[in-house]
N, C-alpha and C. Protein backbone atom coordinates (compact mmCIF):
# COMPACT_ATOMS: atom_id res chain seq x y z
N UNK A 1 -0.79 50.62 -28.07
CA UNK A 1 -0.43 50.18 -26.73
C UNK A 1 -1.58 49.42 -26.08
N UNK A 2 -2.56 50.01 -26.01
CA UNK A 2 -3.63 49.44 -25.62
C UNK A 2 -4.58 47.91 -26.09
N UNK A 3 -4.14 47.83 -27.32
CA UNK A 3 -3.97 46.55 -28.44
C UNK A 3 -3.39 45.42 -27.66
N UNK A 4 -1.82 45.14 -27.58
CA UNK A 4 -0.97 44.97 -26.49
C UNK A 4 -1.53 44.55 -25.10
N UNK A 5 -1.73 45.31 -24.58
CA UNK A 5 -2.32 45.09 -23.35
C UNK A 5 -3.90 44.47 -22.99
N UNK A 6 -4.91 44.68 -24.31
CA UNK A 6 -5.82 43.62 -24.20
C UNK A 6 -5.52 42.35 -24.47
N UNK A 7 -4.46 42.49 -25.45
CA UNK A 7 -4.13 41.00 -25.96
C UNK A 7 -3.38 40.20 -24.87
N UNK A 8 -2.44 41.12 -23.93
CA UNK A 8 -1.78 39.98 -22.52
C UNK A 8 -2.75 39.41 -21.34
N UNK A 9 -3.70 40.64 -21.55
CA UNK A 9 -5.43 40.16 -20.87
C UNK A 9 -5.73 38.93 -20.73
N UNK A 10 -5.65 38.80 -22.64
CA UNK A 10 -6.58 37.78 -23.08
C UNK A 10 -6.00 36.96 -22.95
N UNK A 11 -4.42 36.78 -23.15
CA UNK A 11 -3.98 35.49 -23.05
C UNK A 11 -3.46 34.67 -21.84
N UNK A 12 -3.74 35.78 -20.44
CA UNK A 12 -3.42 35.77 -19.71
C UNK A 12 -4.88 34.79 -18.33
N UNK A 13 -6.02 35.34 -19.39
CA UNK A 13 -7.33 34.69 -18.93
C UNK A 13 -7.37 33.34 -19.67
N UNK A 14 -7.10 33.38 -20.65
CA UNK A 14 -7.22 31.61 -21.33
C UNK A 14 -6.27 31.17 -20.75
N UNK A 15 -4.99 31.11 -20.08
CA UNK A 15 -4.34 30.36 -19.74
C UNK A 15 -5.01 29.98 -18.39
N UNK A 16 -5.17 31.03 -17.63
CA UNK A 16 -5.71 30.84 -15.72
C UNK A 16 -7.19 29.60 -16.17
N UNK A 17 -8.00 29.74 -17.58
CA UNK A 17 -9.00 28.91 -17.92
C UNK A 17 -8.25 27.79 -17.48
N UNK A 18 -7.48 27.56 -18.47
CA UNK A 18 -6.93 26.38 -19.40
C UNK A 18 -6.17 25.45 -18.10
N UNK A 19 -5.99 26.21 -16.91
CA UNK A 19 -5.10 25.75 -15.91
C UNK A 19 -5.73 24.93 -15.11
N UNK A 20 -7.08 26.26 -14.71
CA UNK A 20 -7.82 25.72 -13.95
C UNK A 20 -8.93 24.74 -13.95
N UNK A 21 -9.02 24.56 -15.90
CA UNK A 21 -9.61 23.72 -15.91
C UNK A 21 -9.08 21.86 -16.04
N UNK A 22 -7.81 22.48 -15.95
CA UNK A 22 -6.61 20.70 -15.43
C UNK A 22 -6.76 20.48 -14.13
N UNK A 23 -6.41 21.86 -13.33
CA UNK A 23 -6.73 21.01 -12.55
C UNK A 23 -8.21 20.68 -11.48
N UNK A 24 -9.40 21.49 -12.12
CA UNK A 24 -10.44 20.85 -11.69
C UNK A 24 -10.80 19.35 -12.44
N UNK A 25 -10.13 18.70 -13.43
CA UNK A 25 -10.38 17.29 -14.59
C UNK A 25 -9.52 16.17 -13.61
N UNK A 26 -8.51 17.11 -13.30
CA UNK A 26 -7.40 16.14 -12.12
C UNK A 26 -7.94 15.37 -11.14
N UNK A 27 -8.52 16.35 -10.49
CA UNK A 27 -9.47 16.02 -9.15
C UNK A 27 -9.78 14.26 -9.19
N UNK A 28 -9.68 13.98 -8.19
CA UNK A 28 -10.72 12.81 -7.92
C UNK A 28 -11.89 12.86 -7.79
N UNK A 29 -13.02 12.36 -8.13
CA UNK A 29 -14.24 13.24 -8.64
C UNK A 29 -15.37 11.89 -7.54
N UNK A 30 -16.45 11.91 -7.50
CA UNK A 30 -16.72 10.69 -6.28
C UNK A 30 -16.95 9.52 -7.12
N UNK A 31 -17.18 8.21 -6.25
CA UNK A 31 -16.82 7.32 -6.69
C UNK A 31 -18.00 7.11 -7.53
N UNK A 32 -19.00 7.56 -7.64
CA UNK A 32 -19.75 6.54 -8.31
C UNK A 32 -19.66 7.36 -10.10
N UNK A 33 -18.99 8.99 -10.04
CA UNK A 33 -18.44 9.30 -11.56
C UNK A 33 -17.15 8.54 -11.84
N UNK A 34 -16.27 8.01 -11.55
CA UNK A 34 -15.30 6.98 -11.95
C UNK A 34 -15.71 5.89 -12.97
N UNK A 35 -14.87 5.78 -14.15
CA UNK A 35 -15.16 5.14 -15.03
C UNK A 35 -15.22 3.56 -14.52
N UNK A 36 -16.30 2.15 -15.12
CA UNK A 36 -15.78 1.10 -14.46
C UNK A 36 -14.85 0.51 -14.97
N UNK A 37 -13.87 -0.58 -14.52
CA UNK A 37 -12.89 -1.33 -14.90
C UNK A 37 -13.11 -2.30 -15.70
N UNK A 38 -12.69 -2.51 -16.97
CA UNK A 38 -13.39 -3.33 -17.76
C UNK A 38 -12.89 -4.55 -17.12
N UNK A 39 -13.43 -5.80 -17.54
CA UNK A 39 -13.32 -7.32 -17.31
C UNK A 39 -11.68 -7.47 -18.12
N UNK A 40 -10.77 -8.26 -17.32
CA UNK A 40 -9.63 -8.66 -17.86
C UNK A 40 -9.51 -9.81 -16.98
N UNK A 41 -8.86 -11.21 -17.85
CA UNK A 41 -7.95 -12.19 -17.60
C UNK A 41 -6.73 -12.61 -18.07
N UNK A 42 -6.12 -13.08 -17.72
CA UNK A 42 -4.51 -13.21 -17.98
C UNK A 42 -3.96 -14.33 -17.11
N UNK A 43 -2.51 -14.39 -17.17
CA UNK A 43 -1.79 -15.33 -16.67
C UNK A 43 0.08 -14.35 -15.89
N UNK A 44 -0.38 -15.12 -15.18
CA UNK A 44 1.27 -14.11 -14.87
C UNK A 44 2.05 -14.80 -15.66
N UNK A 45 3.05 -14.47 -15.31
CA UNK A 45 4.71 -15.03 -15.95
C UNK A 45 4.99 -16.56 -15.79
N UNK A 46 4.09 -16.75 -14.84
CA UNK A 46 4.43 -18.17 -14.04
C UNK A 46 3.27 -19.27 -14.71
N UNK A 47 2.21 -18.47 -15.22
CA UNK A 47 1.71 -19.12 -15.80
C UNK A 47 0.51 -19.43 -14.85
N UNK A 48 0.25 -18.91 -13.71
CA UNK A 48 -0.81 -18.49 -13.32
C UNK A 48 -2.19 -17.96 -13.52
N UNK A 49 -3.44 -18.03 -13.30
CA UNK A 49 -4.26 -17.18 -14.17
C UNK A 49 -4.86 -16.45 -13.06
N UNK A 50 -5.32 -15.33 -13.69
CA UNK A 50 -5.26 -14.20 -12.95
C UNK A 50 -6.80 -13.39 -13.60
N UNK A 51 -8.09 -13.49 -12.94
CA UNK A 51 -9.16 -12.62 -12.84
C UNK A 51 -9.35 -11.32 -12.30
N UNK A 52 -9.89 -10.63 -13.07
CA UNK A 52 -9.75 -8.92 -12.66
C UNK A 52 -10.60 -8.69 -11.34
N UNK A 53 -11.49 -9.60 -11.66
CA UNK A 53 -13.13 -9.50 -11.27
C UNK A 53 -13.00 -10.68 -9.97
N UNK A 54 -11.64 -11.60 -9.85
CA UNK A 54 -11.38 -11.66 -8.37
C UNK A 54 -11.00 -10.96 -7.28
N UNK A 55 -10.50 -9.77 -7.90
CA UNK A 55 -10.03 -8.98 -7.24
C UNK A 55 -11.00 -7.32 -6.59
N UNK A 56 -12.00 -7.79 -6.94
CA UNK A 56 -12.99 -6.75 -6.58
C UNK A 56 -13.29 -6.74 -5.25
N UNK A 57 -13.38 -5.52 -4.49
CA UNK A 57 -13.62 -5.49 -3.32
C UNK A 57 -11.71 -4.71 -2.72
N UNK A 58 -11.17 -4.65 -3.35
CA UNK A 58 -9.77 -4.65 -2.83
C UNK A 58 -9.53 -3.55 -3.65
N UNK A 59 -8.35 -2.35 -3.79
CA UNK A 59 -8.41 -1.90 -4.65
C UNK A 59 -6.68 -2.32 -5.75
N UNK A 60 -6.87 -2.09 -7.00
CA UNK A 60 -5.55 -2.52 -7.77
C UNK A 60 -4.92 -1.56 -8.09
N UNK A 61 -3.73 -1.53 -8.70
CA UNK A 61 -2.72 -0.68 -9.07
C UNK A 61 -2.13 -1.35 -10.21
N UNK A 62 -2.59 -1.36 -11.35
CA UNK A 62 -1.73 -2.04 -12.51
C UNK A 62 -0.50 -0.80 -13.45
N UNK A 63 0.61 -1.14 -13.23
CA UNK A 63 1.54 -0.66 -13.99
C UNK A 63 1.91 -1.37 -15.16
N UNK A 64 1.92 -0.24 -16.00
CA UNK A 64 2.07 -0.85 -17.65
C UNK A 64 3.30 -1.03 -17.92
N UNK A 65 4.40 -1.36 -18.07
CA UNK A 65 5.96 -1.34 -18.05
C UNK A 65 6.51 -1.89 -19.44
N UNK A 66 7.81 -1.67 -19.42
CA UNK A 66 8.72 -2.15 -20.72
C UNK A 66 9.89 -2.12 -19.94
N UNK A 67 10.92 -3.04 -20.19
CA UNK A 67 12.06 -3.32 -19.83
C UNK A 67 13.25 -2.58 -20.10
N UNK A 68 12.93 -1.85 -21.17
CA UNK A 68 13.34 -0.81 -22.22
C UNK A 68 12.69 0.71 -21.43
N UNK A 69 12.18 0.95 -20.48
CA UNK A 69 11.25 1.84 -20.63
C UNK A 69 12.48 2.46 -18.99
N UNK A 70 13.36 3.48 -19.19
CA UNK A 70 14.10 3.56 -18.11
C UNK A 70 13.26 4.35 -17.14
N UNK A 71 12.10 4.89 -17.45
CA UNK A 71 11.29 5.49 -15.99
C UNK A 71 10.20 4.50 -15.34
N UNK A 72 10.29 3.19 -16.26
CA UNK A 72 9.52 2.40 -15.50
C UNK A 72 10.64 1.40 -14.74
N UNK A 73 11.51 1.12 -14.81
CA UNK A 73 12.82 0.51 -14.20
C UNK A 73 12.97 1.56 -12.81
N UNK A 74 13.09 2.71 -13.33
CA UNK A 74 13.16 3.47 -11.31
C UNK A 74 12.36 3.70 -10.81
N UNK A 75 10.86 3.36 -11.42
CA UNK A 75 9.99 3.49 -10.28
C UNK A 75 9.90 2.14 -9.63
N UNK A 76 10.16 1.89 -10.31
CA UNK A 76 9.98 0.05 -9.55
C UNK A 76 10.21 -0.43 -8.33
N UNK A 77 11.41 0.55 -7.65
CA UNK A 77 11.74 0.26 -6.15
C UNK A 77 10.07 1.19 -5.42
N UNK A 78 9.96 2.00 -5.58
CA UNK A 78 8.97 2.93 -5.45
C UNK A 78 7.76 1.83 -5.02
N UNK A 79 7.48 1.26 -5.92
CA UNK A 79 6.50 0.04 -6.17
C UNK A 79 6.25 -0.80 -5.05
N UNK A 80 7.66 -1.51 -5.47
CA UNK A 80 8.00 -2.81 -3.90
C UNK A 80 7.81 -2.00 -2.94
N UNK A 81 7.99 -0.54 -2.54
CA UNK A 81 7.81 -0.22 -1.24
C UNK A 81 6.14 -0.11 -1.35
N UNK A 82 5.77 0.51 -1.88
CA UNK A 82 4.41 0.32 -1.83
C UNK A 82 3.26 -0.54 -1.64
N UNK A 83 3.89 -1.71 -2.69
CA UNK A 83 3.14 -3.05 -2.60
C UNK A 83 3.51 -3.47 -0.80
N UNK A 84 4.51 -3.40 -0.16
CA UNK A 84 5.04 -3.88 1.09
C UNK A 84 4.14 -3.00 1.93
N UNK A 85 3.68 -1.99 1.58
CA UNK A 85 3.19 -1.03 2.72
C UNK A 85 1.67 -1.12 2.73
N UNK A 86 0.87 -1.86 1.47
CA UNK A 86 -0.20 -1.64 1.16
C UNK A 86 -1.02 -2.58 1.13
N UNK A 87 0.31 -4.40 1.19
CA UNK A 87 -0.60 -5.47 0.71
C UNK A 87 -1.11 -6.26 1.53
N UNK A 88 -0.68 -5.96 3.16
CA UNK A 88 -1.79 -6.25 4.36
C UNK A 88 -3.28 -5.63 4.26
N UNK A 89 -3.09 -4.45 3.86
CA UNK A 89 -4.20 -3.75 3.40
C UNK A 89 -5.35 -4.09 2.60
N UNK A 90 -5.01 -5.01 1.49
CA UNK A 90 -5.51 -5.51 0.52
C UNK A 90 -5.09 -4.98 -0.82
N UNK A 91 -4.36 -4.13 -0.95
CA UNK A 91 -3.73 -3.88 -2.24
C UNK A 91 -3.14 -4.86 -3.02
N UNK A 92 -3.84 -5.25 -4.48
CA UNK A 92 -3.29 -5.93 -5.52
C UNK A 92 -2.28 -4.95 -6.46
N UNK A 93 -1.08 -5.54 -6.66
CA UNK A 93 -0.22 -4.60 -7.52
C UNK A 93 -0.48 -5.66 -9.03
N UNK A 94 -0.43 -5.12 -9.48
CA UNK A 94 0.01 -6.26 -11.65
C UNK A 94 0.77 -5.21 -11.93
N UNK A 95 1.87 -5.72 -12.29
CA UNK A 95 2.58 -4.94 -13.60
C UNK A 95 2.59 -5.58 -14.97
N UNK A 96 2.28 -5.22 -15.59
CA UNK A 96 1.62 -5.55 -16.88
C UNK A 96 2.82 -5.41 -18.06
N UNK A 97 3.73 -6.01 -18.70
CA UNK A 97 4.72 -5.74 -19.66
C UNK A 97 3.99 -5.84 -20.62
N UNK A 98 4.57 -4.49 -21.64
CA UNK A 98 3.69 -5.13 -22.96
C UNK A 98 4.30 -6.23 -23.95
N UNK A 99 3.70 -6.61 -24.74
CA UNK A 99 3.75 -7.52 -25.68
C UNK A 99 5.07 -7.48 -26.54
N UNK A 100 5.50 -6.37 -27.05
CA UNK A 100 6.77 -6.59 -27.73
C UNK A 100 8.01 -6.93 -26.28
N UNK A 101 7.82 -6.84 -25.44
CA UNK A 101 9.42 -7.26 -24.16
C UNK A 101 8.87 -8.83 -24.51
N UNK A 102 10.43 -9.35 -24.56
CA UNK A 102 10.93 -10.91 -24.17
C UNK A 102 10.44 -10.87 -22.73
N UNK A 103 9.96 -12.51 -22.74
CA UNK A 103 9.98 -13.19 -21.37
C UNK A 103 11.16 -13.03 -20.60
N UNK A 104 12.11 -13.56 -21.17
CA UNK A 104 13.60 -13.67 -20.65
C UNK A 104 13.69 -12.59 -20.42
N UNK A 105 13.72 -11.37 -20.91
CA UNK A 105 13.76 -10.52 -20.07
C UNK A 105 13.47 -9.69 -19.38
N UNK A 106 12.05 -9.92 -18.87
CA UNK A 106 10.76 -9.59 -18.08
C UNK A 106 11.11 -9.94 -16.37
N UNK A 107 11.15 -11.51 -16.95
CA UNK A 107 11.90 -12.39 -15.88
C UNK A 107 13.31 -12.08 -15.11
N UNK A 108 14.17 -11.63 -16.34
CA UNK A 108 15.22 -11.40 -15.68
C UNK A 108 15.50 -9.95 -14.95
N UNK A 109 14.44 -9.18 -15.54
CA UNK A 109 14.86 -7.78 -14.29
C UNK A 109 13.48 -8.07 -13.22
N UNK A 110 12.97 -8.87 -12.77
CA UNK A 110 11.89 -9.28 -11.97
C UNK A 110 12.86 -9.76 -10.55
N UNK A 111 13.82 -10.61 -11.34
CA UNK A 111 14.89 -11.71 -10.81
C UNK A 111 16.08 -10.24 -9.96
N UNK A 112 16.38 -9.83 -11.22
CA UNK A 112 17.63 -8.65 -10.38
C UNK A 112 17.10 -7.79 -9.35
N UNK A 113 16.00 -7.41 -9.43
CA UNK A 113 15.14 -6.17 -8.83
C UNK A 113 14.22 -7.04 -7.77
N UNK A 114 14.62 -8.32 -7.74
CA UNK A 114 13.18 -8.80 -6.67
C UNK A 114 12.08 -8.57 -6.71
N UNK A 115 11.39 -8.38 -7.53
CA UNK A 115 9.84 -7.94 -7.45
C UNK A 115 8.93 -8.84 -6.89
N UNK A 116 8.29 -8.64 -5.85
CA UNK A 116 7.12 -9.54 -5.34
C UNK A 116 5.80 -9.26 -5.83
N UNK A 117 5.26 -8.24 -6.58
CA UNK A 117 4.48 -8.14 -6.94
C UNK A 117 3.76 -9.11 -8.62
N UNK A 118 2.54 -9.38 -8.84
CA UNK A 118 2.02 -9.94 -9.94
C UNK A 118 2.73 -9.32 -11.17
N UNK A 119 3.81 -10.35 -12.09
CA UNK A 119 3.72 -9.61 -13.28
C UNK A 119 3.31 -10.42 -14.38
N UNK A 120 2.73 -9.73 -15.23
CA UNK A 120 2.25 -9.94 -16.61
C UNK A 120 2.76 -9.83 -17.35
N UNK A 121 2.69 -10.86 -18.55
CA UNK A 121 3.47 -10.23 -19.83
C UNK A 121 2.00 -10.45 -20.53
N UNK A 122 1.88 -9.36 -20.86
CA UNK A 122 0.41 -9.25 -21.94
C UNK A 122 1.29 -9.16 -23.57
N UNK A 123 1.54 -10.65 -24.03
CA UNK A 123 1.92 -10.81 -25.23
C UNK A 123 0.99 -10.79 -26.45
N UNK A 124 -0.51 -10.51 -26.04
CA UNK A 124 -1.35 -10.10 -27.25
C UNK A 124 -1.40 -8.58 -27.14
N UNK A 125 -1.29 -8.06 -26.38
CA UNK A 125 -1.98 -6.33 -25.89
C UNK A 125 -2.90 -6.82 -25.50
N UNK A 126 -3.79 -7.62 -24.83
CA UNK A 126 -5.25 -7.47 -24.43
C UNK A 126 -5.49 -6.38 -23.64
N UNK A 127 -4.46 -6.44 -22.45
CA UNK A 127 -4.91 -5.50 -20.93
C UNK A 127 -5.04 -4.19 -22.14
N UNK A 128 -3.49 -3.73 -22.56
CA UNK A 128 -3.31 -2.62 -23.40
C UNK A 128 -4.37 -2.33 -24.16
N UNK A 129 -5.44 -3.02 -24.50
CA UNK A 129 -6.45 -2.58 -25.34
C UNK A 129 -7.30 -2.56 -24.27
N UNK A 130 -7.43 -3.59 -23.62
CA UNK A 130 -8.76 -2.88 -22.49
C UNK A 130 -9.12 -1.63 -21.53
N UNK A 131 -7.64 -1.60 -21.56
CA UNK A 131 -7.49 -0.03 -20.31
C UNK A 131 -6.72 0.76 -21.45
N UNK A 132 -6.87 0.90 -22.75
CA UNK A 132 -6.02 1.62 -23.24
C UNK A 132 -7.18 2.82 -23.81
N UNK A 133 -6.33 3.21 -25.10
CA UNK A 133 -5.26 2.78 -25.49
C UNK A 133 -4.20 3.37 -24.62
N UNK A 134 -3.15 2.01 -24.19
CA UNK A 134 -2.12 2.33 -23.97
C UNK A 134 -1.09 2.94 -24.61
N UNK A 135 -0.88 4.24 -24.35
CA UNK A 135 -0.04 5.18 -25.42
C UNK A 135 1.84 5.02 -24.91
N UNK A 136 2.04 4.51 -23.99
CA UNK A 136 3.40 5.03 -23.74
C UNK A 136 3.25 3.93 -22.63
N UNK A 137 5.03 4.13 -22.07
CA UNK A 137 5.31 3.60 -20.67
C UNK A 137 5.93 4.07 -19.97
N UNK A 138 5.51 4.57 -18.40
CA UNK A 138 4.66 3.58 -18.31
C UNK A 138 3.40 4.59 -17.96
N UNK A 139 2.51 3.58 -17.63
CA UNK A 139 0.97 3.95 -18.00
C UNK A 139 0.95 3.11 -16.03
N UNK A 140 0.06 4.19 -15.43
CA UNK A 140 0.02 4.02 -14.32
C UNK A 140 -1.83 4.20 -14.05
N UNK A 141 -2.82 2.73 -13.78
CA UNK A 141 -4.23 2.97 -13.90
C UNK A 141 -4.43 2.11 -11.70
N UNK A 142 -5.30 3.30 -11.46
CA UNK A 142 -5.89 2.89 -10.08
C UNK A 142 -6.94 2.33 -9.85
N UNK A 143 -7.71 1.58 -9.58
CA UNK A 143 -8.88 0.47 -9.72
C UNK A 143 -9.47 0.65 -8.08
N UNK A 144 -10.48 1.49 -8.04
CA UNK A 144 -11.05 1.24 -6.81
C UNK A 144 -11.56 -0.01 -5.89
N UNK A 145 -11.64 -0.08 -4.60
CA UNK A 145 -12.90 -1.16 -4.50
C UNK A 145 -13.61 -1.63 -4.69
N UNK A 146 -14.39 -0.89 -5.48
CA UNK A 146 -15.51 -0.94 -5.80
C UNK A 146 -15.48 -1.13 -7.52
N UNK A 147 -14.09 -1.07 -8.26
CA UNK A 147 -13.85 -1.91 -9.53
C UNK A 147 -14.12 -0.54 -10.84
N UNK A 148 -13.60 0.37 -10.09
CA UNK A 148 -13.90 2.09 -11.04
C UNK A 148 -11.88 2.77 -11.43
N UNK A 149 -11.89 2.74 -12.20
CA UNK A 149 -10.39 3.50 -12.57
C UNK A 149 -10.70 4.62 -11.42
N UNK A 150 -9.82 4.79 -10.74
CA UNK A 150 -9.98 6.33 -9.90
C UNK A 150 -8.79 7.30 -10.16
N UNK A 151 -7.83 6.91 -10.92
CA UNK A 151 -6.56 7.23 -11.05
C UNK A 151 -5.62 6.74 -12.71
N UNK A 152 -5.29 7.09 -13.29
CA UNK A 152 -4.25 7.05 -14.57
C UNK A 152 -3.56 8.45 -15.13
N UNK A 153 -2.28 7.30 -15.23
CA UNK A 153 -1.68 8.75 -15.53
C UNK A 153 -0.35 7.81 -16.50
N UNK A 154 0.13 8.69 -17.36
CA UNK A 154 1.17 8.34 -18.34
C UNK A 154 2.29 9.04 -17.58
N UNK A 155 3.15 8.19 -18.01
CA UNK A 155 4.62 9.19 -17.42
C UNK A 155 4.51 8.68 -15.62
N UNK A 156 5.61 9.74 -15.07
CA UNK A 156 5.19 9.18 -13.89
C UNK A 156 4.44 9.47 -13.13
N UNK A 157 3.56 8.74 -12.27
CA UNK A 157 2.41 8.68 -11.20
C UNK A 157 2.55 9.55 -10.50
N UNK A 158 1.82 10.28 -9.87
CA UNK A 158 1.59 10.66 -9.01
C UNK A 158 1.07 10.09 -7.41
N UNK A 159 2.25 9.45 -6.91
CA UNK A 159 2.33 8.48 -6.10
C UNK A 159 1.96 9.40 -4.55
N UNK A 160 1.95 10.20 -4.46
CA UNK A 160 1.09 10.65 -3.31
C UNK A 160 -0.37 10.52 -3.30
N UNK A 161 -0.49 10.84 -4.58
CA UNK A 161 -2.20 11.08 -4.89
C UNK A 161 -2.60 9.42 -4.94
N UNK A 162 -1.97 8.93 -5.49
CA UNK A 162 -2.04 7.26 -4.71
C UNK A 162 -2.23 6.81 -3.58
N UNK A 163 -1.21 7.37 -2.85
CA UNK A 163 -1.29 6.86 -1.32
C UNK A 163 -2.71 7.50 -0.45
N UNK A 164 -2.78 8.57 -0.66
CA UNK A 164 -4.51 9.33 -0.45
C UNK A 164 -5.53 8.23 -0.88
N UNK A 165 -5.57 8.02 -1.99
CA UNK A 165 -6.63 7.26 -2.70
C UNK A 165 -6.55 5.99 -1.38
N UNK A 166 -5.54 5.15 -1.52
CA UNK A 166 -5.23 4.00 -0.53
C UNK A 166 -5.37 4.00 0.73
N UNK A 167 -5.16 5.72 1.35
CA UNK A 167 -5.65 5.74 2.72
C UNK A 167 -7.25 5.87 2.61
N UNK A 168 -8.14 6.46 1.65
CA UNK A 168 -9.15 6.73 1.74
C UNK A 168 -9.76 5.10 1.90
N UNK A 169 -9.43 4.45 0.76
CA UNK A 169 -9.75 3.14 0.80
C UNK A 169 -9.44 1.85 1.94
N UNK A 170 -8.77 2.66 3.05
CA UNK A 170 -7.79 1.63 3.93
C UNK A 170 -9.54 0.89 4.92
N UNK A 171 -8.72 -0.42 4.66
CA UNK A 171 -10.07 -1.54 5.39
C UNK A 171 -9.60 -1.86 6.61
């Protein structure tokens, strides 16, 4: 009996570890431990070109997406409200498609869904290798002011802990 009962102990203390040590890793940690943002250039859809490192001083929000990817399709309204609420502010949004989605149809749910925000089709993987590895979609990375990831997360975001980050950062 007593066997038993050290053993629910034990497994009962590695888990409260194992918990608490997610969510002390979770945390936003200060800015100057934030990893920096590597250097990226690109072109939007339009054929635009687009510097990472113009955008410093502001903070970014790049979403990794697939057209195919049905939890990156419903966050997307999520998005436009965001980008609308954030980009007086100075918030840059990119959504970043990866390389295997068609143009045509990048474009065409951009077109159905209205998106005003920057999109990318990263048809080599570059971004995907620079902020990666990108494992899945979508892949949700936060870019401080100051040009530091402060935020990523696979699956979906944690879009409060966003909006914190954005009020902290509000100019």
């Amino acid at each position: 009996m007593k066997r038993v009962t050290l053993a629910s102990v034990a497994v009962l203390a590695a888990l409260l570890v194992v918990g608490l040590s997610a969510i002390w890793l979770s945390r936003p940690g200060p800015a100057e431990a934030w990893v920096p943002a590597p250097a990226y250039h690109a072109e939007d859809i339009d054929g635009h070109p687009l510097e990472l490192a113009e955008l410093l001083g502001r903070p970014v929000l790049l979403s990794f997406w697939a057209t195919t990817c049905v939890t990156c399709i419903d966050e997307i309204p999520t998005l436009i409200d965001l980008h609308a609420r954030h980009e007086a502010r100075g918030l840059a949004l990119l959504a970043i498609a990866l390389g295997y989605d068609r143009r045509e149809r990048i474009r065409g749910v951009v077109e159905h869904l209205g998106i005003p925000y920057v999109v990318i089709h990263d048809t080599q993987d570059m971004a995907a290798e620079a902020f990666g590895p990108i494992r899945g979609t979508p892949t949700t990375i936060l870019i401080s002011p100051e040009g530091r990831v402060a935020y990523r997360a696979l699956g979906h975001p944690d879009f409060d802990r966003i909006e914190r980050l954005l009020e902290r950062w509000r100019s």
